[in-house]
C-alpha atoms as a PDB file:
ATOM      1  CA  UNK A   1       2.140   9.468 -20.437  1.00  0.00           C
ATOM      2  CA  UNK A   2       2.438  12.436 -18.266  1.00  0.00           C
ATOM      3  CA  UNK A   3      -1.202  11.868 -16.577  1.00  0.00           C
ATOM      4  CA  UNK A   4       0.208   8.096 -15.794  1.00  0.00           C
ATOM      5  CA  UNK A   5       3.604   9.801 -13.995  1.00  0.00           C
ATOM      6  CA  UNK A   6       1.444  12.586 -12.344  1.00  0.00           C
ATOM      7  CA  UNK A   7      -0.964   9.831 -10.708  1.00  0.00           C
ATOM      8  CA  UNK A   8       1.727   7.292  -9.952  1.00  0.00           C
ATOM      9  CA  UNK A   9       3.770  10.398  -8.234  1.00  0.00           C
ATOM     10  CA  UNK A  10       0.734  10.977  -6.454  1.00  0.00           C
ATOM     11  CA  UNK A  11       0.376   7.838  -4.977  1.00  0.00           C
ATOM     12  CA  UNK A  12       3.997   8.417  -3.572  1.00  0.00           C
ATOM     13  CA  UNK A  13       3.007  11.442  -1.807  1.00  0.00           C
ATOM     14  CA  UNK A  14      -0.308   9.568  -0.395  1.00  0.00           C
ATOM     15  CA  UNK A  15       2.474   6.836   0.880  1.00  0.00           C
ATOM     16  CA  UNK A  16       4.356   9.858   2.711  1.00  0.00           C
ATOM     17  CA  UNK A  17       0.621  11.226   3.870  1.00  0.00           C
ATOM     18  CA  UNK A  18      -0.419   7.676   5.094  1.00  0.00           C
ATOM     19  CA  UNK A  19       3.301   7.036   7.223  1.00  0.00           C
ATOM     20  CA  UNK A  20       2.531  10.551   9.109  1.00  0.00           C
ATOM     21  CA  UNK A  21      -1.027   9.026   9.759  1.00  0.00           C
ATOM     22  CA  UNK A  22      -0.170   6.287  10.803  1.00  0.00           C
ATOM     23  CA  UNK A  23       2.829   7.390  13.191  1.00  0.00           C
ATOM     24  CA  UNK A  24       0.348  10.431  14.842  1.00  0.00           C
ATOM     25  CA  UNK A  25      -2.890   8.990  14.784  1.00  0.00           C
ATOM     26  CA  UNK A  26      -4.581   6.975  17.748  1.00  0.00           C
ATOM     27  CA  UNK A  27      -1.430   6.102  19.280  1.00  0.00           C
ATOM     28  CA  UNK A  28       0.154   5.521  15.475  1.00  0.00           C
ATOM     29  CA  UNK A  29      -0.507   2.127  13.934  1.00  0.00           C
ATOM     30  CA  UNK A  30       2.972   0.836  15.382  1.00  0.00           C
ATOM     31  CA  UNK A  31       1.100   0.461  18.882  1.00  0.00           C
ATOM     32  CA  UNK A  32      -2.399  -0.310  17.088  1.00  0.00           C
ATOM     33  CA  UNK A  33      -0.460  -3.862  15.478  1.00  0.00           C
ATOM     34  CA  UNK A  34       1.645  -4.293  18.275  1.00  0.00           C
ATOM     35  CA  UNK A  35      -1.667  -4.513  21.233  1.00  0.00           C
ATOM     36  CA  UNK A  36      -3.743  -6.046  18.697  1.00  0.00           C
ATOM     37  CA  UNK A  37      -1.802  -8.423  16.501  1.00  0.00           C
ATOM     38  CA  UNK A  38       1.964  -8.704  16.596  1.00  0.00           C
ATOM     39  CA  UNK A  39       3.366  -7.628  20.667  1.00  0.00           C
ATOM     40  CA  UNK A  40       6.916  -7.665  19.393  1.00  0.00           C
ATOM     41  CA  UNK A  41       6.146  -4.998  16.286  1.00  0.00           C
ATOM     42  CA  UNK A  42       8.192  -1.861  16.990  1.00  0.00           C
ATOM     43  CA  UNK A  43       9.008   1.443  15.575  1.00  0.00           C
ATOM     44  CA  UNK A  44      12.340   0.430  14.196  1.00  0.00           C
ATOM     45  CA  UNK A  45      10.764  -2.615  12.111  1.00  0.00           C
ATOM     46  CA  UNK A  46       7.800   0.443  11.207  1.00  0.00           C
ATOM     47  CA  UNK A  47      10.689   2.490   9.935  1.00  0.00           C
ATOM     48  CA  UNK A  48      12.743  -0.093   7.978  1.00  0.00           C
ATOM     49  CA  UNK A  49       9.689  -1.316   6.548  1.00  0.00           C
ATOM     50  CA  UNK A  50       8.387   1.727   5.266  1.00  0.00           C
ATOM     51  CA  UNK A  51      11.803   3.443   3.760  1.00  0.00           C
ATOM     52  CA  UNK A  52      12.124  -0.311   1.714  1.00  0.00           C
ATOM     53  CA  UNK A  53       8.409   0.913   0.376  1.00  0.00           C
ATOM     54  CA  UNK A  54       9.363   4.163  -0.403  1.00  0.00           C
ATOM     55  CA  UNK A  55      12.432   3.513  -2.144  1.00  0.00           C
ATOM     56  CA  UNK A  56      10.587   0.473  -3.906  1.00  0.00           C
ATOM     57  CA  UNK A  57       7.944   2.905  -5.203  1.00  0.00           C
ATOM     58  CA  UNK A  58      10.091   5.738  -5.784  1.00  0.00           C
ATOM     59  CA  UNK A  59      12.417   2.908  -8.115  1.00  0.00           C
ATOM     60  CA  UNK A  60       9.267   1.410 -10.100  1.00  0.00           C
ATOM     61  CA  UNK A  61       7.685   5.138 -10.735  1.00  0.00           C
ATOM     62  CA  UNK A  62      11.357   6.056 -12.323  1.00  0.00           C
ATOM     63  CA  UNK A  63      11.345   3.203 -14.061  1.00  0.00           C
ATOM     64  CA  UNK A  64       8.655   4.064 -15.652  1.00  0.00           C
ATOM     65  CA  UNK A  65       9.154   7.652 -16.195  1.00  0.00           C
ATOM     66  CA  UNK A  66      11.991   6.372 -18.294  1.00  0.00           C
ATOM     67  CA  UNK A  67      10.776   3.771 -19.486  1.00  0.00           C
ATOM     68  CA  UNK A  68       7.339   3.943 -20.168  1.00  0.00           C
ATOM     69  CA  UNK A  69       5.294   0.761 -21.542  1.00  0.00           C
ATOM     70  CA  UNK A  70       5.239  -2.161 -19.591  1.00  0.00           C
ATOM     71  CA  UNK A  71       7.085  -0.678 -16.775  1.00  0.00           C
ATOM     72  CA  UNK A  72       3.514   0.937 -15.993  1.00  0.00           C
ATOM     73  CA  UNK A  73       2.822  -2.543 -14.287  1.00  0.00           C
ATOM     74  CA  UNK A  74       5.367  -2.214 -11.339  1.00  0.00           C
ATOM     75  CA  UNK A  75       3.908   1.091  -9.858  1.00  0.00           C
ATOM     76  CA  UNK A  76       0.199  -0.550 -10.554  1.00  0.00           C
ATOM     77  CA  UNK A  77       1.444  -3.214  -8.439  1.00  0.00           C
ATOM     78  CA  UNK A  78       1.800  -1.053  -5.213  1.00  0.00           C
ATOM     79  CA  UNK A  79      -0.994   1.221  -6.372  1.00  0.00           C
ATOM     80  CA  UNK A  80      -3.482  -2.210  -6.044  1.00  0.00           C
ATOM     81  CA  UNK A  81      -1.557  -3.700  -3.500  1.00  0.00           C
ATOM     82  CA  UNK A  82      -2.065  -1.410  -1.300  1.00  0.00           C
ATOM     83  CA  UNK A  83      -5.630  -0.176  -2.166  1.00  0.00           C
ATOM     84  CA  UNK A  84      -5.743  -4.365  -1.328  1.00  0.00           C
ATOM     85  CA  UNK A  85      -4.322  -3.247   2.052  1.00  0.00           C
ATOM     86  CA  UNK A  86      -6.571  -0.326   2.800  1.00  0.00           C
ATOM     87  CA  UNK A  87      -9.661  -2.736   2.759  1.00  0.00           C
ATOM     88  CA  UNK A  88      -8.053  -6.215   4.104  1.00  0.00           C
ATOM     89  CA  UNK A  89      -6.568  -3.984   6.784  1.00  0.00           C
ATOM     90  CA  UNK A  90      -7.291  -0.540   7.343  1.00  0.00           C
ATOM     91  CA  UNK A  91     -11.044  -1.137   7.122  1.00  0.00           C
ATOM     92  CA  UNK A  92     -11.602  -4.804   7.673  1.00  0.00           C
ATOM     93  CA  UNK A  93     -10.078  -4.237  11.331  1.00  0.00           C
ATOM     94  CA  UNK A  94     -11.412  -0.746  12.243  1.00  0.00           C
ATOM     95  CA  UNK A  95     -14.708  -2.217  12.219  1.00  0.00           C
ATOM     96  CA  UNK A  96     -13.950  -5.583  13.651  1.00  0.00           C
ATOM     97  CA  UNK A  97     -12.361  -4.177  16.716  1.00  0.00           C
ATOM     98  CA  UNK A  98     -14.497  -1.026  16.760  1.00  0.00           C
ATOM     99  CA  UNK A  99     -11.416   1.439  16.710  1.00  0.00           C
ATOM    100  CA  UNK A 100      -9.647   3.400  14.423  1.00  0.00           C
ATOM    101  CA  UNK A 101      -6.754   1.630  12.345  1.00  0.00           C
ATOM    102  CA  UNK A 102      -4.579   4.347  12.178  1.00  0.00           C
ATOM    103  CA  UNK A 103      -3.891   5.550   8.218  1.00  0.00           C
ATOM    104  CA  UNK A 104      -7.152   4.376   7.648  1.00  0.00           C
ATOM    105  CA  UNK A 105      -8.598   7.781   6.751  1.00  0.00           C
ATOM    106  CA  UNK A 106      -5.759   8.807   4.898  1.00  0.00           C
ATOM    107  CA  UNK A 107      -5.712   5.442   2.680  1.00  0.00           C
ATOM    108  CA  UNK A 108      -7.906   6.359   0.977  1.00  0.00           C
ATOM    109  CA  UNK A 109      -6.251   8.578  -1.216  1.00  0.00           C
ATOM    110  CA  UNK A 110      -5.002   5.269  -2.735  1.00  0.00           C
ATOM    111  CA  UNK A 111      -8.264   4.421  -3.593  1.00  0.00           C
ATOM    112  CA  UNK A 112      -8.483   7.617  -5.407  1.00  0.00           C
ATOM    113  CA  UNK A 113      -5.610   7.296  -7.391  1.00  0.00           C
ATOM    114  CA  UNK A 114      -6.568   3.931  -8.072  1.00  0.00           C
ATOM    115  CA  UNK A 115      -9.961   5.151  -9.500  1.00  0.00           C
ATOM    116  CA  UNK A 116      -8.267   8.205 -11.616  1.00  0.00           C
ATOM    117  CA  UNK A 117      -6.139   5.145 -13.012  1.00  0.00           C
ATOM    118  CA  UNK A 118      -8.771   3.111 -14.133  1.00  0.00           C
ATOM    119  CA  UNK A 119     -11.242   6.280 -15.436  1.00  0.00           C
ATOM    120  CA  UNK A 120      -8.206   7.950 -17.053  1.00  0.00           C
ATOM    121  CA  UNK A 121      -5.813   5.605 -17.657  1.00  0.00           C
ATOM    122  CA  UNK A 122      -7.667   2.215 -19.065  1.00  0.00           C
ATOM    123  CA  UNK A 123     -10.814   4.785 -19.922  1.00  0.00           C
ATOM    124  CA  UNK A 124      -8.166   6.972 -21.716  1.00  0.00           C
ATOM    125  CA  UNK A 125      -6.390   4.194 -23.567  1.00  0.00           C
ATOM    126  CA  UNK A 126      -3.031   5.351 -21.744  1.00  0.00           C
ATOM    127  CA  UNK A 127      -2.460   2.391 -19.815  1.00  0.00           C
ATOM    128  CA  UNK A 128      -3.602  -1.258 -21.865  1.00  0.00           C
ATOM    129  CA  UNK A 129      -5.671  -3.926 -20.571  1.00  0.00           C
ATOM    130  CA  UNK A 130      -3.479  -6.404 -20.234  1.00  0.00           C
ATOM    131  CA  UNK A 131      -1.021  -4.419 -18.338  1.00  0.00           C
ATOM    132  CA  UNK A 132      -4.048  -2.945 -16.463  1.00  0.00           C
ATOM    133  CA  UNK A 133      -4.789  -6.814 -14.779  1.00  0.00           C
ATOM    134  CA  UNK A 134      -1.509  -7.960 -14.687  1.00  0.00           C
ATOM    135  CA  UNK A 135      -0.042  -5.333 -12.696  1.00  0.00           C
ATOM    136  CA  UNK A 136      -3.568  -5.254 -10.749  1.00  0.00           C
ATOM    137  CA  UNK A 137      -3.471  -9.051 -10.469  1.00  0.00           C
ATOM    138  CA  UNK A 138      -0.264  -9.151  -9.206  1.00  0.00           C
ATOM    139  CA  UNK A 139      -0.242  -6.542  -6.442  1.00  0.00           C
ATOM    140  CA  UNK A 140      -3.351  -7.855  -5.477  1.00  0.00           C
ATOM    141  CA  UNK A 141      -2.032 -11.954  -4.938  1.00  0.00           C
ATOM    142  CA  UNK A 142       1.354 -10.629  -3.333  1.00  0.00           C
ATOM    143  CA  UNK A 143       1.837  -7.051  -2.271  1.00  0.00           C
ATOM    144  CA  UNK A 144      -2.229  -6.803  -0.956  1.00  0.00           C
ATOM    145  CA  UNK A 145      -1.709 -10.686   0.457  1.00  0.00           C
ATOM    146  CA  UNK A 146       1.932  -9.875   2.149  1.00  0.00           C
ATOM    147  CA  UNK A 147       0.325  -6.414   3.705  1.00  0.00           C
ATOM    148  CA  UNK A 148      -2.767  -8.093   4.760  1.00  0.00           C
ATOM    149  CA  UNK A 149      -1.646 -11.465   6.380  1.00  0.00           C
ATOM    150  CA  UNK A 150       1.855 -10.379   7.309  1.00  0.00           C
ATOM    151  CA  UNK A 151       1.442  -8.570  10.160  1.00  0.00           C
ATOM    152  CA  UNK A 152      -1.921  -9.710  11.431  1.00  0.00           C
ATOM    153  CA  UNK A 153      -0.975 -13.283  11.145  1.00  0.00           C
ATOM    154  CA  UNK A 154       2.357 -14.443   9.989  1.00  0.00           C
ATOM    155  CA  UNK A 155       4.606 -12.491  11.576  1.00  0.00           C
ATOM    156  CA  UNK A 156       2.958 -12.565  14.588  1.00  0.00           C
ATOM    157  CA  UNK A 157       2.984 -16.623  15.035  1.00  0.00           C
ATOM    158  CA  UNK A 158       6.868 -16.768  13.245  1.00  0.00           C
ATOM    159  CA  UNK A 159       7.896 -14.395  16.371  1.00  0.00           C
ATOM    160  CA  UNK A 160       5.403 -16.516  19.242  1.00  0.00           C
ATOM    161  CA  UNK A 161       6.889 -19.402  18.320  1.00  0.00           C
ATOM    162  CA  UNK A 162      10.373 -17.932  19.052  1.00  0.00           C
ATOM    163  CA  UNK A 163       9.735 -16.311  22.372  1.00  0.00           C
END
């Protein structure tokens, strides 16, 4: 179990990495959405989103830290959902506006822990299969679907059609 803890703790710092990439990075990612997407995205809504994610993950890793079992699918959920987000996003739009998506480079620590997860943890027989995909599953259909469409596409027509 403490391999599972070390990894998920990891991703946590990676989180912390990724917010100081995207905040100092080509202009931070706050302007990158806001000229490309989303006009009305600003650095308070950046902030507030991203200390609701860091508590969240902070909560589920706990959880399982005191847990253990089954609780291992919340932190997989942000662990996928967001490796979700570093292609949908990160990548998919750095090359399909030709510019860098800031926290794209730094993203990709999630795909490592992701990786170590799946070598160590399913390859190890620490985390079990079903757990594996469900938690995978499920960060992938909301967590990776919310970070991918939300501010690319809904938030940015929910706030057009007010203005």
């Amino acid at each position: 179990m403490p391999l599972l803890s070390i990894l998920f703790w990891a991703f946590f710092a990676s989180y912390v990495v990724h917010i100081l990439d995207e905040t100092l990075l080509n202009g931070g990612f706050v302007q990158w959405i806001a000229g490309n997407f989303w006009p009305t995205y600003n650095m308070r809504m950046f902030f507030w989103f991203n200390a609701a994610f860091i508590a969240a993950i902070a909560v589920s890793n706990l959880l399982f830290d005191s847990f253990g079992g089954h609780w291992v699918i919340l932190p997989l959920i942000f662990v996928a959902g967001f490796v979700t987000h570093v292609l949908t996003v990160h990548l998919y739009w750095t090359i399909r506006l030709n510019t860098y998506s800031p926290g794209l480079v730094t993203s990709t620590l999630y795909v490592v822990v992701f990786y170590l997860l799946i070598r160590y943890g399913i390859g190890g027989h620490l985390i079990g299969s079903a757990d594996f995909t469900i938690g995978t599953v499920v960060g992938v259909a909301t967590l990776g679907a919310f970070l991918t469409v939300g501010p690319t596409v809904l938030f940015p027509r929910f706030t057009r059609r007010r203005h």
